[in-house]
N, C-alpha and C. Protein backbone atom coordinates (compact mmCIF):
# COMPACT_ATOMS: atom_id res chain seq x y z
N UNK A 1 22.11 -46.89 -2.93
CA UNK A 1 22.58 -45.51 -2.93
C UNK A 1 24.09 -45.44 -3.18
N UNK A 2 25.19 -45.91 -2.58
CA UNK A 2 26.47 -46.59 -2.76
C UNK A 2 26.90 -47.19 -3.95
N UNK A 3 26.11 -47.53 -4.84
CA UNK A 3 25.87 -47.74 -6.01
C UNK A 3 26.19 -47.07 -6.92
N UNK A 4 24.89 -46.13 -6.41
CA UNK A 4 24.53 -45.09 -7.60
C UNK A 4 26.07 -44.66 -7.54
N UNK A 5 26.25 -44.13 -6.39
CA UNK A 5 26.97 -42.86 -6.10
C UNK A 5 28.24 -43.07 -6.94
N UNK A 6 28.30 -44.37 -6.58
CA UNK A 6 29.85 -44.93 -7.66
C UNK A 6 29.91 -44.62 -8.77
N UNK A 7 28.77 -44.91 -9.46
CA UNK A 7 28.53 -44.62 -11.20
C UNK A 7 28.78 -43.81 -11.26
N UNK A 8 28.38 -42.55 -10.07
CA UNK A 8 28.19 -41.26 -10.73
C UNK A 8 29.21 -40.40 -10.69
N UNK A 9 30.06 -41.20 -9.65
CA UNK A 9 31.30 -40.07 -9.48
C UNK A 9 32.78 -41.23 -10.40
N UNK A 10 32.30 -42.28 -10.85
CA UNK A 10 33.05 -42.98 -12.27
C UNK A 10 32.94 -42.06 -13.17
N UNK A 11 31.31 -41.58 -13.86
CA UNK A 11 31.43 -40.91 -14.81
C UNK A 11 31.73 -39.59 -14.91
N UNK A 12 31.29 -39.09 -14.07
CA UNK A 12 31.78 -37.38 -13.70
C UNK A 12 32.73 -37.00 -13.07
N UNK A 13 33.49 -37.93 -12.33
CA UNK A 13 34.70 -37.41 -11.57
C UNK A 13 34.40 -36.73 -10.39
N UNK A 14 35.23 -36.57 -8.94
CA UNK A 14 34.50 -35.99 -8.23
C UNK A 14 33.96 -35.09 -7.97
N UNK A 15 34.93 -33.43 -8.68
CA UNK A 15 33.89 -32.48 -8.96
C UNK A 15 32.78 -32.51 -9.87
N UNK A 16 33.07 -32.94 -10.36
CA UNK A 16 31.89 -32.99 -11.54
C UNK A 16 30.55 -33.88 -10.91
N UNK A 17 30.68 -34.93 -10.14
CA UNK A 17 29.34 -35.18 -8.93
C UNK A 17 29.35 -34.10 -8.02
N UNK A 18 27.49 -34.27 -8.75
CA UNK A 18 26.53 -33.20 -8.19
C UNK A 18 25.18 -33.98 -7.07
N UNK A 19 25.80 -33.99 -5.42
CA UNK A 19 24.81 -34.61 -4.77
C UNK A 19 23.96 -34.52 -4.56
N UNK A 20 23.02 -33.20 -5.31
CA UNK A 20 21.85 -32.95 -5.59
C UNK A 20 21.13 -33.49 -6.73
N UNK A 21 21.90 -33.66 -7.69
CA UNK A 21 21.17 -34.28 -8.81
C UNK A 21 21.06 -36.17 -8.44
N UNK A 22 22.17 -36.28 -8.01
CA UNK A 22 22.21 -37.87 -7.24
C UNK A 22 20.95 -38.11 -6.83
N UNK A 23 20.50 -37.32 -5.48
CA UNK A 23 19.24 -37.62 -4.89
C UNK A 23 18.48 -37.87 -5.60
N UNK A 24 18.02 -36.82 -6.59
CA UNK A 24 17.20 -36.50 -7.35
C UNK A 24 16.68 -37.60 -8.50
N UNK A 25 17.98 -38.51 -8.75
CA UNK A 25 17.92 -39.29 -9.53
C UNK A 25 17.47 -40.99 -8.93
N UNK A 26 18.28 -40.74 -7.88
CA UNK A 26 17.49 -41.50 -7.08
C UNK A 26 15.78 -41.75 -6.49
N UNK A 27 15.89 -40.71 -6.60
CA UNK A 27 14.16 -40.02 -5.72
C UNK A 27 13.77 -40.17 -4.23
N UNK A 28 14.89 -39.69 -3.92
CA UNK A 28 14.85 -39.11 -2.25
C UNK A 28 15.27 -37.97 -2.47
N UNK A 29 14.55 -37.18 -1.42
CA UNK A 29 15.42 -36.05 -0.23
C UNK A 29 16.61 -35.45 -0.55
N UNK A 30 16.64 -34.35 -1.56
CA UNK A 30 18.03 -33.82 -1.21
C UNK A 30 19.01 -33.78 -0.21
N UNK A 31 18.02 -33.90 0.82
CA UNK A 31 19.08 -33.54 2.38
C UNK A 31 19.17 -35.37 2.92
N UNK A 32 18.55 -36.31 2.51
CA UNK A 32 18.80 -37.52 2.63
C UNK A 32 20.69 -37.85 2.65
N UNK A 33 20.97 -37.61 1.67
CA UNK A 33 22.57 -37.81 1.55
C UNK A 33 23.19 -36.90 2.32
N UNK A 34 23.43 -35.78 2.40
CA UNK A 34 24.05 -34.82 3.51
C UNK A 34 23.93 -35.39 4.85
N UNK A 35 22.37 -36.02 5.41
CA UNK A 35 22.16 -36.26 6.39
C UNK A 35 22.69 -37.72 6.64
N UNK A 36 23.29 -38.51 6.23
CA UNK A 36 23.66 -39.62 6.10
C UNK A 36 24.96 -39.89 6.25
N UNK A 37 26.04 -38.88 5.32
CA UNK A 37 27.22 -39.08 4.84
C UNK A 37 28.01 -37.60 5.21
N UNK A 38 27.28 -36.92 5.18
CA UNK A 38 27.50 -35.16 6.11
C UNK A 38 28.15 -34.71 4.72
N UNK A 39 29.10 -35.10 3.78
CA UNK A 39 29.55 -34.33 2.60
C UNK A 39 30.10 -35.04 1.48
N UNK A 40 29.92 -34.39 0.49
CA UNK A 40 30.23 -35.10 -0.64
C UNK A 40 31.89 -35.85 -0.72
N UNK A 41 32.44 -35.28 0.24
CA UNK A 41 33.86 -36.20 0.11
C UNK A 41 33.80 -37.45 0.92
N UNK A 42 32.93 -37.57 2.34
CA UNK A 42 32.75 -38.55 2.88
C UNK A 42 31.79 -39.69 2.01
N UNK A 43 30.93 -39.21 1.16
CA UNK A 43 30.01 -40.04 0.41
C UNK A 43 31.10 -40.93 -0.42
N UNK A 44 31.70 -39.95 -1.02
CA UNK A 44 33.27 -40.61 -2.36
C UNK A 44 33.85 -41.91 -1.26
N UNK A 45 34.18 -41.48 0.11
CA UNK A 45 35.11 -42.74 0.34
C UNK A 45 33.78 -43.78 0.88
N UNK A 46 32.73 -43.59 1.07
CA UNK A 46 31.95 -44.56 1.61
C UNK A 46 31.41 -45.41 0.21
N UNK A 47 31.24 -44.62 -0.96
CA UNK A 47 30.71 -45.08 -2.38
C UNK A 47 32.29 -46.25 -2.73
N UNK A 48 33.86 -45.89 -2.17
CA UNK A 48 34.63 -47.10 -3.07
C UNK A 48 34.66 -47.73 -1.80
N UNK A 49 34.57 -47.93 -0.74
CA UNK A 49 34.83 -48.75 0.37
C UNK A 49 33.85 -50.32 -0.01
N UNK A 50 32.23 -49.23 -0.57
CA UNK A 50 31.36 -50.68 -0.97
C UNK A 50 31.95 -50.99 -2.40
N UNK A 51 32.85 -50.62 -3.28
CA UNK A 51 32.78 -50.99 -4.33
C UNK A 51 34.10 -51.91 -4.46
N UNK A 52 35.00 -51.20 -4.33
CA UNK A 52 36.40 -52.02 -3.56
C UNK A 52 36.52 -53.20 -2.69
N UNK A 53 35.71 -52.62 -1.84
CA UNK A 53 35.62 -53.81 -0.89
C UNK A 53 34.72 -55.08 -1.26
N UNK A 54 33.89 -55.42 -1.77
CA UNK A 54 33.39 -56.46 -3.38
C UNK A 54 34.45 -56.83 -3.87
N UNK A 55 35.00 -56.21 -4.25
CA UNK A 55 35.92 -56.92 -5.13
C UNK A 55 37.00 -57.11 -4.66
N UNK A 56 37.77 -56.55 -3.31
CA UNK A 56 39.03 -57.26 -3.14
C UNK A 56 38.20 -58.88 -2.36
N UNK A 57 37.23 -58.52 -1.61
CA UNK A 57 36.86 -59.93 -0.72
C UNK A 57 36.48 -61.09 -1.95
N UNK A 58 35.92 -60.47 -3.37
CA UNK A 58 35.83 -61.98 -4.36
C UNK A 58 36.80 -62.56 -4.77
N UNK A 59 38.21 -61.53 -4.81
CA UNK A 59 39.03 -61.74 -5.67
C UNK A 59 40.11 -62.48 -4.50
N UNK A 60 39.96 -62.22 -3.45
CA UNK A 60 40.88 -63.27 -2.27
C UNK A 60 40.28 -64.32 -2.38
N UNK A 61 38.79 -64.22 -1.81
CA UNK A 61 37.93 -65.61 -1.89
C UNK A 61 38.78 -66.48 -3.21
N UNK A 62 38.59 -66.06 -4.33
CA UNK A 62 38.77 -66.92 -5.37
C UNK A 62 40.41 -67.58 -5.37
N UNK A 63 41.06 -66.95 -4.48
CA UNK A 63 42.53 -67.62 -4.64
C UNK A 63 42.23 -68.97 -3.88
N UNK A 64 41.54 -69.48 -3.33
CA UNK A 64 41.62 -70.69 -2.54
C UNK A 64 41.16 -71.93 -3.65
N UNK A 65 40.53 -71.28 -4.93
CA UNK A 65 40.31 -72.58 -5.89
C UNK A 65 41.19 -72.08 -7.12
N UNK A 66 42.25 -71.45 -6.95
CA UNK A 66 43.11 -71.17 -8.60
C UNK A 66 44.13 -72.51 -8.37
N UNK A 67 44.59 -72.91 -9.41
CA UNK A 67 45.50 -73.45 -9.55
C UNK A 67 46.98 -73.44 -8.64
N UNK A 68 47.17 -74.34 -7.96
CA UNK A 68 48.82 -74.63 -7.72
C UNK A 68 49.99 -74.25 -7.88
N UNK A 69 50.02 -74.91 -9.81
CA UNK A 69 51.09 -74.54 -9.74
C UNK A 69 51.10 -73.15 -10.17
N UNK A 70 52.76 -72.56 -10.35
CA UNK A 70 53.04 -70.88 -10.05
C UNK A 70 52.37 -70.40 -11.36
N UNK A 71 52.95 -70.92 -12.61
CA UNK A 71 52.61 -69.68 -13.75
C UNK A 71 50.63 -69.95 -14.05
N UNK A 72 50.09 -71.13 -13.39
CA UNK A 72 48.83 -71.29 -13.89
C UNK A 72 48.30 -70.70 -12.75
N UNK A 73 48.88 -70.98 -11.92
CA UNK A 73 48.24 -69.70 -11.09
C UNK A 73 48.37 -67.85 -11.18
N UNK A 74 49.32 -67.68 -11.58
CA UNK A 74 49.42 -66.47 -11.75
C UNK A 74 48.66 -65.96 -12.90
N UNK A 75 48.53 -67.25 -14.01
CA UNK A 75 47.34 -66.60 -15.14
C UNK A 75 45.87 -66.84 -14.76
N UNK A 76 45.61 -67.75 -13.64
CA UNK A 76 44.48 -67.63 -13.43
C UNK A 76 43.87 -66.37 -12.76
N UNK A 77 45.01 -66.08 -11.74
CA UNK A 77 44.59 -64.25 -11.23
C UNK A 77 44.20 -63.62 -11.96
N UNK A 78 45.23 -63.75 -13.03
CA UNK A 78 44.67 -62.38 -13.93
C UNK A 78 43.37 -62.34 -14.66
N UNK A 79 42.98 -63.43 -15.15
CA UNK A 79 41.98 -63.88 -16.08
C UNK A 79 41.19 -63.22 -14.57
N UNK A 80 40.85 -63.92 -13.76
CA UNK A 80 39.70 -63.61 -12.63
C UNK A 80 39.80 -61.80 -12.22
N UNK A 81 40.75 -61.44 -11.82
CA UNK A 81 40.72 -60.05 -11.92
C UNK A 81 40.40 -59.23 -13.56
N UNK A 82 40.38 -59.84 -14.86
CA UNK A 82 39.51 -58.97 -15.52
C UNK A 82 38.41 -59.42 -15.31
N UNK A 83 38.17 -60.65 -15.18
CA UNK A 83 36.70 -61.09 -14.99
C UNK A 83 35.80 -59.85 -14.03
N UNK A 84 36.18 -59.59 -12.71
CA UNK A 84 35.55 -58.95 -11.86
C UNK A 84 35.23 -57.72 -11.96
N UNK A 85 36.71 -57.29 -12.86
CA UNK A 85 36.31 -55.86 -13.05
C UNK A 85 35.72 -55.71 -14.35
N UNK A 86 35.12 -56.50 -14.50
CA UNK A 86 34.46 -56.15 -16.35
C UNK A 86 32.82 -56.18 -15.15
N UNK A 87 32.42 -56.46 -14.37
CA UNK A 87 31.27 -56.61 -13.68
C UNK A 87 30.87 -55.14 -12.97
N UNK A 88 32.50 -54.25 -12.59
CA UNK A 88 32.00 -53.87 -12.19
C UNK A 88 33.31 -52.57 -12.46
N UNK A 89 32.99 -51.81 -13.99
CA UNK A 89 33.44 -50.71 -14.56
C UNK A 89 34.05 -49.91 -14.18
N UNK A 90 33.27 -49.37 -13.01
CA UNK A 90 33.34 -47.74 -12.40
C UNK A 90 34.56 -47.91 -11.21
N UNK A 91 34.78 -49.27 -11.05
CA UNK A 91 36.28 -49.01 -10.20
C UNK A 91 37.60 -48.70 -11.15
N UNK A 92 37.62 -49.31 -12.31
CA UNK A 92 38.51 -48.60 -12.92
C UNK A 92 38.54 -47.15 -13.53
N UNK A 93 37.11 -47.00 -13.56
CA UNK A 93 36.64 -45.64 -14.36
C UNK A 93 37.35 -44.75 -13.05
N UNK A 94 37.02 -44.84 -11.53
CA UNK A 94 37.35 -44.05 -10.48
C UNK A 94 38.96 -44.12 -10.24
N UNK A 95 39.83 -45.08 -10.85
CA UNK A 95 41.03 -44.94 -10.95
C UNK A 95 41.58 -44.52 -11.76
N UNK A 96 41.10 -44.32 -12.92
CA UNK A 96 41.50 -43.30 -14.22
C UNK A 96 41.38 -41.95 -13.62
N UNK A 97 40.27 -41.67 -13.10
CA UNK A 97 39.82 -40.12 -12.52
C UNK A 97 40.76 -39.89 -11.61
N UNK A 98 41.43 -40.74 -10.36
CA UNK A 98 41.66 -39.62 -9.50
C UNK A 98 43.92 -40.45 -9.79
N UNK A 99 43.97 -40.85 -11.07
CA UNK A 99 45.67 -41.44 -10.66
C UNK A 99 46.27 -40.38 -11.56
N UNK A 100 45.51 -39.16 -12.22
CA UNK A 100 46.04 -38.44 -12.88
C UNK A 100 47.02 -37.11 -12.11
N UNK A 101 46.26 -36.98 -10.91
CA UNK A 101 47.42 -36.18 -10.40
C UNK A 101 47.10 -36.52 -8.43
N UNK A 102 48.19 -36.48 -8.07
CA UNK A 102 48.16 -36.69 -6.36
C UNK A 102 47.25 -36.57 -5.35
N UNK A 103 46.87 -36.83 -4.61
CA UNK A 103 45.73 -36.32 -3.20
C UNK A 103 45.60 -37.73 -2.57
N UNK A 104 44.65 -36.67 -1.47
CA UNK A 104 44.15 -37.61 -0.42
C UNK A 104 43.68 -38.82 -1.04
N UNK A 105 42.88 -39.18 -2.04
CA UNK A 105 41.84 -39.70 -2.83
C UNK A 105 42.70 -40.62 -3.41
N UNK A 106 43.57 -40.78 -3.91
CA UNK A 106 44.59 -41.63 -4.87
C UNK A 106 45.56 -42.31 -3.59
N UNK A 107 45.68 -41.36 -2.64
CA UNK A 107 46.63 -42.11 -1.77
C UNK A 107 45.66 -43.40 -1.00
N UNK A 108 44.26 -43.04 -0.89
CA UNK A 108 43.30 -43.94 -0.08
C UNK A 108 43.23 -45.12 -1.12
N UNK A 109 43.20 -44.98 -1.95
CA UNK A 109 42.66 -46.03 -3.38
C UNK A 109 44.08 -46.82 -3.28
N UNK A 110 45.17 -46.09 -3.09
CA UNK A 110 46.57 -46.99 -3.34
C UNK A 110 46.33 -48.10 -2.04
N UNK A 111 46.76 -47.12 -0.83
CA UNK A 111 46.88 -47.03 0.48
C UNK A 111 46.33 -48.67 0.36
N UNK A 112 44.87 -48.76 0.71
CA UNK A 112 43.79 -49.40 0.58
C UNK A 112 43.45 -50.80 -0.27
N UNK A 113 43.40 -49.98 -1.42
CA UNK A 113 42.92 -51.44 -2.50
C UNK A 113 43.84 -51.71 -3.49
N UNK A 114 44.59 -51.19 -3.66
CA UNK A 114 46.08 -51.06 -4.73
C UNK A 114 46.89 -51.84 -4.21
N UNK A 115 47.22 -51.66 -2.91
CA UNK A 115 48.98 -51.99 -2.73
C UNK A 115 48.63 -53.16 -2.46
N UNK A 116 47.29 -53.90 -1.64
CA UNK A 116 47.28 -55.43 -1.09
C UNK A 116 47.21 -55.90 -2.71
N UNK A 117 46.86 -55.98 -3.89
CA UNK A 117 47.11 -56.34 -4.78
C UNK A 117 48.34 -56.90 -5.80
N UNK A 118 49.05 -54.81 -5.09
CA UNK A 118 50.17 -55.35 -5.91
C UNK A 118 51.51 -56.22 -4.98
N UNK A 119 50.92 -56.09 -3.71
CA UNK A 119 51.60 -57.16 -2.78
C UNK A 119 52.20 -59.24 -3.11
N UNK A 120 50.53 -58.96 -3.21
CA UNK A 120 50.18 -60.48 -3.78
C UNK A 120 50.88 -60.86 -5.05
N UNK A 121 50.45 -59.81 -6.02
CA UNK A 121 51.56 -60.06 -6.86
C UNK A 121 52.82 -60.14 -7.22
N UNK A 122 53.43 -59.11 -6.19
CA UNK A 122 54.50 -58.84 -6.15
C UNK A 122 55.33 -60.24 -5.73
N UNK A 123 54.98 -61.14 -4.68
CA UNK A 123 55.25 -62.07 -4.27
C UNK A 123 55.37 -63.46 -5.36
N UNK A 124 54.12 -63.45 -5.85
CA UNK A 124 53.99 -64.38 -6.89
C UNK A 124 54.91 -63.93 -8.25
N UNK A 125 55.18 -63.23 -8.32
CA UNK A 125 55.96 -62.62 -9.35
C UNK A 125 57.48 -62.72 -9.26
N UNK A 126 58.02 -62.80 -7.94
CA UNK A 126 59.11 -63.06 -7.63
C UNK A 126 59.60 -63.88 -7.71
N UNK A 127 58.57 -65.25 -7.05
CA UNK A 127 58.70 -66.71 -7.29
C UNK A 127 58.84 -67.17 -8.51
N UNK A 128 58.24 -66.51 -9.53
CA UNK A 128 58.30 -66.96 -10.96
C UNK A 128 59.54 -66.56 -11.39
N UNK A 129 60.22 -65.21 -11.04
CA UNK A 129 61.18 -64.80 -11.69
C UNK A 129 62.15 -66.03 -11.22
N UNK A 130 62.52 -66.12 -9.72
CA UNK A 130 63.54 -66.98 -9.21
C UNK A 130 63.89 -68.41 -10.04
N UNK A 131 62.90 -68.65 -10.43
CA UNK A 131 62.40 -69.64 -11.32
C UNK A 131 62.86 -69.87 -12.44
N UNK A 132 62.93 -68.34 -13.08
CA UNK A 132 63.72 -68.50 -14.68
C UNK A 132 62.39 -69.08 -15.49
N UNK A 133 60.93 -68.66 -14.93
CA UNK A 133 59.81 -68.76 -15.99
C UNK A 133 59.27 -67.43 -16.11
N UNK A 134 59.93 -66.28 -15.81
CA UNK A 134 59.54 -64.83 -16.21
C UNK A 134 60.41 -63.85 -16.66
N UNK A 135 60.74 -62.84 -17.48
CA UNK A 135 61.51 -62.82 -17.46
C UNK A 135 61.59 -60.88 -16.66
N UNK A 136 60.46 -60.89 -16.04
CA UNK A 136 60.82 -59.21 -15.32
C UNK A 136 60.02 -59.70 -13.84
N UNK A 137 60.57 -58.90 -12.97
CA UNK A 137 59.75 -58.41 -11.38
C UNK A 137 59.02 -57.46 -11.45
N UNK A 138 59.37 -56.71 -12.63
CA UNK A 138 58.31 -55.44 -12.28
C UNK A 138 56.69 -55.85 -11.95
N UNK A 139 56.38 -55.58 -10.84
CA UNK A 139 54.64 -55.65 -10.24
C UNK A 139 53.71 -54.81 -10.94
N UNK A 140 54.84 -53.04 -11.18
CA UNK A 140 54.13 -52.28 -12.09
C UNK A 140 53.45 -52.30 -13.30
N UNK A 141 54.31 -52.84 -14.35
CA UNK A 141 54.16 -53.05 -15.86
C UNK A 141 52.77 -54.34 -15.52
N UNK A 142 52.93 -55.02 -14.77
CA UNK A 142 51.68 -56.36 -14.99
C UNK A 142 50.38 -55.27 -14.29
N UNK A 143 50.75 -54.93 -13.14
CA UNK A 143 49.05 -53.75 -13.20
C UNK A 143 48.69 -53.26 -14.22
N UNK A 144 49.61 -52.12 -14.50
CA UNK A 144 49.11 -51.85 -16.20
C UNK A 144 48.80 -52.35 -16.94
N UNK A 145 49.38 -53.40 -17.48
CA UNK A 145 49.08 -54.96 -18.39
C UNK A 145 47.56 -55.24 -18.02
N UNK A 146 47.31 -55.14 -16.83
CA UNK A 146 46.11 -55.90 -16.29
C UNK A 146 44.85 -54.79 -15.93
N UNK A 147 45.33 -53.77 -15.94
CA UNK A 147 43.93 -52.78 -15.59
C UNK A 147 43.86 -51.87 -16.66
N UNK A 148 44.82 -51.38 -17.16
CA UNK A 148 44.21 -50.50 -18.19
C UNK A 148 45.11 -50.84 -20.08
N UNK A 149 45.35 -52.15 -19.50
CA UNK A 149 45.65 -52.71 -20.87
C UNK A 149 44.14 -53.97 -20.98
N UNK A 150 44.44 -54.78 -20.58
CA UNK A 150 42.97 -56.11 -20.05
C UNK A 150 41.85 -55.26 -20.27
N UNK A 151 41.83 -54.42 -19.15
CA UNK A 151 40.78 -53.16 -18.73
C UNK A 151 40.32 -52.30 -19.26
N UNK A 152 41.35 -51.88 -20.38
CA UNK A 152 40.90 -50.97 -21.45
C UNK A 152 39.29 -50.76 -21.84
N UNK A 153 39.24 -51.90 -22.61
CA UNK A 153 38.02 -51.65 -23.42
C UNK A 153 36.61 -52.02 -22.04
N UNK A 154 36.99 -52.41 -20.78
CA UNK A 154 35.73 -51.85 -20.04
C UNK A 154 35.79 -51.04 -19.40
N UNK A 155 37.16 -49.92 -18.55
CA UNK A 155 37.15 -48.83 -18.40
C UNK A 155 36.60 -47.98 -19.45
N UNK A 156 36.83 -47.89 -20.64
CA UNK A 156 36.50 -46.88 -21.56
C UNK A 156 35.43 -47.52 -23.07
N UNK A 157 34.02 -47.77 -22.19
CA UNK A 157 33.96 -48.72 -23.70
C UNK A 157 33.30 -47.75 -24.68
N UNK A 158 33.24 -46.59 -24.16
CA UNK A 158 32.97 -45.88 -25.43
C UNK A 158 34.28 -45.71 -26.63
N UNK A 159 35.30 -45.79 -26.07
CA UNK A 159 36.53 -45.93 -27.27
C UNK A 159 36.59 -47.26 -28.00
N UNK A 160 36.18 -48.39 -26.98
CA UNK A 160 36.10 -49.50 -27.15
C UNK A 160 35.45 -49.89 -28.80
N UNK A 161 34.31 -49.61 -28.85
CA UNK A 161 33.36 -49.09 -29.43
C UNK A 161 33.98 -48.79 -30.63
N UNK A 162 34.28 -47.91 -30.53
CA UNK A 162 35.39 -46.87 -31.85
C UNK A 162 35.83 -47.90 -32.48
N UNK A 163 36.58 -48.62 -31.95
CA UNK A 163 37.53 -49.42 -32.21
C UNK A 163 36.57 -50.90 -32.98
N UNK A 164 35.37 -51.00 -32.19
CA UNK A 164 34.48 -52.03 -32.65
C UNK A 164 34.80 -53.14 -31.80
N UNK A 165 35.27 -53.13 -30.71
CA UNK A 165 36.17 -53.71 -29.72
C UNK A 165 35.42 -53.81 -28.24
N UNK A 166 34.05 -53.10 -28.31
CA UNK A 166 33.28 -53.18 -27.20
C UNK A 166 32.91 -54.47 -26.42
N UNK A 167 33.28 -54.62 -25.31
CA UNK A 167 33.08 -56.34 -24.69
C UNK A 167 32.26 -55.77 -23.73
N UNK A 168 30.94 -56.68 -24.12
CA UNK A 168 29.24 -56.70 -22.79
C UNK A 168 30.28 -57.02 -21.51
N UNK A 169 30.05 -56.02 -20.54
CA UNK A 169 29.90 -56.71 -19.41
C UNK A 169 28.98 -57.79 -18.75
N UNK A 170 27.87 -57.89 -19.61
CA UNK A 170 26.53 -58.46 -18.96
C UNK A 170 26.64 -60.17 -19.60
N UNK A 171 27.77 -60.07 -20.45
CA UNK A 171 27.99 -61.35 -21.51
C UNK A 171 29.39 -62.02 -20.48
N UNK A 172 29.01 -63.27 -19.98
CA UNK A 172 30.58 -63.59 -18.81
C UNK A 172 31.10 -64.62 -20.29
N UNK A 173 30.75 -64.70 -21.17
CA UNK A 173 31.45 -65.90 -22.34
C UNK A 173 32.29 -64.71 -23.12
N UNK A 174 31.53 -63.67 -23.23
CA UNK A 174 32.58 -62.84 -23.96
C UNK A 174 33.41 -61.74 -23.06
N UNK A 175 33.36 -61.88 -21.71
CA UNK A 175 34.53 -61.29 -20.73
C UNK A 175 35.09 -62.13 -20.42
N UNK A 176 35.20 -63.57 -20.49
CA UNK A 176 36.01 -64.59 -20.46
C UNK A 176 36.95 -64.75 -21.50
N UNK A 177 36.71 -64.67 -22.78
CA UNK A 177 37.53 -64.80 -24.47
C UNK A 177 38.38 -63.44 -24.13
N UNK A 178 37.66 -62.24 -23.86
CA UNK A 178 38.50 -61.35 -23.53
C UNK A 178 39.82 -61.28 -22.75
N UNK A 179 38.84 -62.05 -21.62
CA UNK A 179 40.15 -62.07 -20.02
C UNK A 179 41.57 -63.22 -20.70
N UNK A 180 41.01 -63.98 -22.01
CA UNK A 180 41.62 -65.23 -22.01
C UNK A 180 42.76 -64.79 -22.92
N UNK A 181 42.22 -63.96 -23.83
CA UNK A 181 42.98 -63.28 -24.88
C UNK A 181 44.02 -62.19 -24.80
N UNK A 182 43.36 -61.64 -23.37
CA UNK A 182 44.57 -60.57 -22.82
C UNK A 182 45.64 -60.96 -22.19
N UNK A 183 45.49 -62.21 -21.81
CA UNK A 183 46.24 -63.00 -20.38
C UNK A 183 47.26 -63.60 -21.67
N UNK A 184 47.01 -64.15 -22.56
CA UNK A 184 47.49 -65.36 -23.47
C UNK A 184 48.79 -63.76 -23.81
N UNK A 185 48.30 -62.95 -24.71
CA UNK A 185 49.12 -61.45 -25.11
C UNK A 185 50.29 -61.03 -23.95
N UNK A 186 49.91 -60.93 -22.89
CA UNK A 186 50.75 -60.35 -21.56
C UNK A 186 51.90 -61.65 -21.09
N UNK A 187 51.25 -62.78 -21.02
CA UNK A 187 52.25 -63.62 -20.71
C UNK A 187 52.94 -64.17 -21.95
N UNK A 188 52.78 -64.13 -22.85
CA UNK A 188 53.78 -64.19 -23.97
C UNK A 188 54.56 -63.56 -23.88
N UNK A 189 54.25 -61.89 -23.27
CA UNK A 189 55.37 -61.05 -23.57
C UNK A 189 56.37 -61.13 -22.13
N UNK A 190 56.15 -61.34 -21.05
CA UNK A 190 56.73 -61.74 -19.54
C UNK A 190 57.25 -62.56 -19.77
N UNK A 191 56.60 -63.81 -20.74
CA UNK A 191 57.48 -65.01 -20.65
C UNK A 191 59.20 -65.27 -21.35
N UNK A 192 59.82 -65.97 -20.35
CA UNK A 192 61.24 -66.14 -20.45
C UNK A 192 62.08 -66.02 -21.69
N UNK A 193 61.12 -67.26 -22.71
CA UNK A 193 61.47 -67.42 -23.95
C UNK A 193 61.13 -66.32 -24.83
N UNK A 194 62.07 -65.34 -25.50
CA UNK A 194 61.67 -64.45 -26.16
C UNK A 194 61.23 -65.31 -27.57
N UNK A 195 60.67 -64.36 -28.64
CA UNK A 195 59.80 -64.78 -29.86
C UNK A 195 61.05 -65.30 -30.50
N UNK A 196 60.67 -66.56 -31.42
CA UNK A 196 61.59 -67.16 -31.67
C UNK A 196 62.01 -66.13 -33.35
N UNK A 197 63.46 -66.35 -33.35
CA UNK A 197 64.38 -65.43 -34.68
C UNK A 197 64.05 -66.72 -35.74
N UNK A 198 64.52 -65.96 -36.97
CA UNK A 198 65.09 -66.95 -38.08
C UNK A 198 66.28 -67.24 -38.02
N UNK A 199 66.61 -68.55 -38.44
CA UNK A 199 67.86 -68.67 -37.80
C UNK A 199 68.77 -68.55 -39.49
N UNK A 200 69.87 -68.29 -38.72
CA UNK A 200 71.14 -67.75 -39.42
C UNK A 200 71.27 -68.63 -40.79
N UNK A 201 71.28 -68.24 -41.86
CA UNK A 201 71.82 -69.38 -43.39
C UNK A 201 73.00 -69.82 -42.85
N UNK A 202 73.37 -71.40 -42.89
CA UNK A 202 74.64 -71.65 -42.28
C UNK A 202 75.66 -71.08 -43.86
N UNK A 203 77.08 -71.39 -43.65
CA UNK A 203 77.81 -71.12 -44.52
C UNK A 203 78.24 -71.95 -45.40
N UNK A 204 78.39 -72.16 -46.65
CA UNK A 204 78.52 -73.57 -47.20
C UNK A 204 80.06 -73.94 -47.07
């Protein structure tokens, strides 16, 4: 049911979920969900608590086998965080929906499953800079980089599509080339060494 509910308020947004047609689609009890969750706003935070909460507990789990050292670790995050969210769409789809303008709803999603993220990173990101193997701190620009740049084409794969650019979620060899190809793009551009110039005609 937690499930569903995710999909449904990914694709429709939260007004636009209708907890009557939910049931319905389900095939229970209209009054099943009311009686359960008492209202459609309590259903919204109980639908990302199971969906969020999946994925921040895989995506910690998985730091205990990434790599060591700093920058292979920091590309292994990323690669594993598109990995997870190519599995599972509708958390980015529900962060497109509610980061467009302020509320309760965006502050819970930050509050919550956002900031321990951009924490972690933030940290690891620092270390790299101190380092002189990055060449920005911003935590911001790499979320973006990583959720709705990486993320793009499975937040939105109907544009995806357009583009001819559609990546199966159900395919982990081709959300892997993806995760590998976005990661390889982003840290080129973070990385220290800018693109190399032509160098100058000396003078005779």
């Amino acid at each position: 049911m937690l499930g569903a509910a995710l999909d449904e308020f990914a694709e429709n947004g939260f007004a636009g979920t209708s907890v009557r047609k939910l049931a319905r689609d389900l095939g229970v009890s209209h009054n099943l969900i009311p009686q359960r969750f008492g209202s459609k706003e309590r259903l919204w935070y109980a639908a990302v608590d199971h969906g969020f909460g999946a994925l921040a507990k895989d995506l910690f789990a998985d730091l205990e086998t990434l790599p060591t050292e700093d920058v292979a670790r920091m590309r292994a995050m990323v690669v594993r965080f598109v990995e997870l969210n190519a599995t599972r769409p509708a958390l980015l789809q529900i962060i497109s929906q509610e980061a467009t303008t302020p509320g309760a709803r965006l502050d819970y999603l930050y509050d919550r499953y956002i900031d321990p993220v951009r924490a972690l990173s933030q940290t690891a990101l620092d270390a790299l800079h101190r380092r002189g193997l990055v060449r920005t701190r911003s935590v911001s620009l790499m979320y973006f980089l990583m959720t709705h740049g990486a993320g793009g084409p499975l937040a939105l794969p109907a544009l995806a599509a357009r583009f001819g650019a559609r990546v199966d979620p159900n395919d982990p060899e081709a959300v892997h080339r993806h995760a590998l190809e976005a990661v390889d793009i982003i840290f080129e551009g973070v990385g220290l060494d800018p693109p190399s110039k032509p160098a100058k005609p000396r003078p005779d």
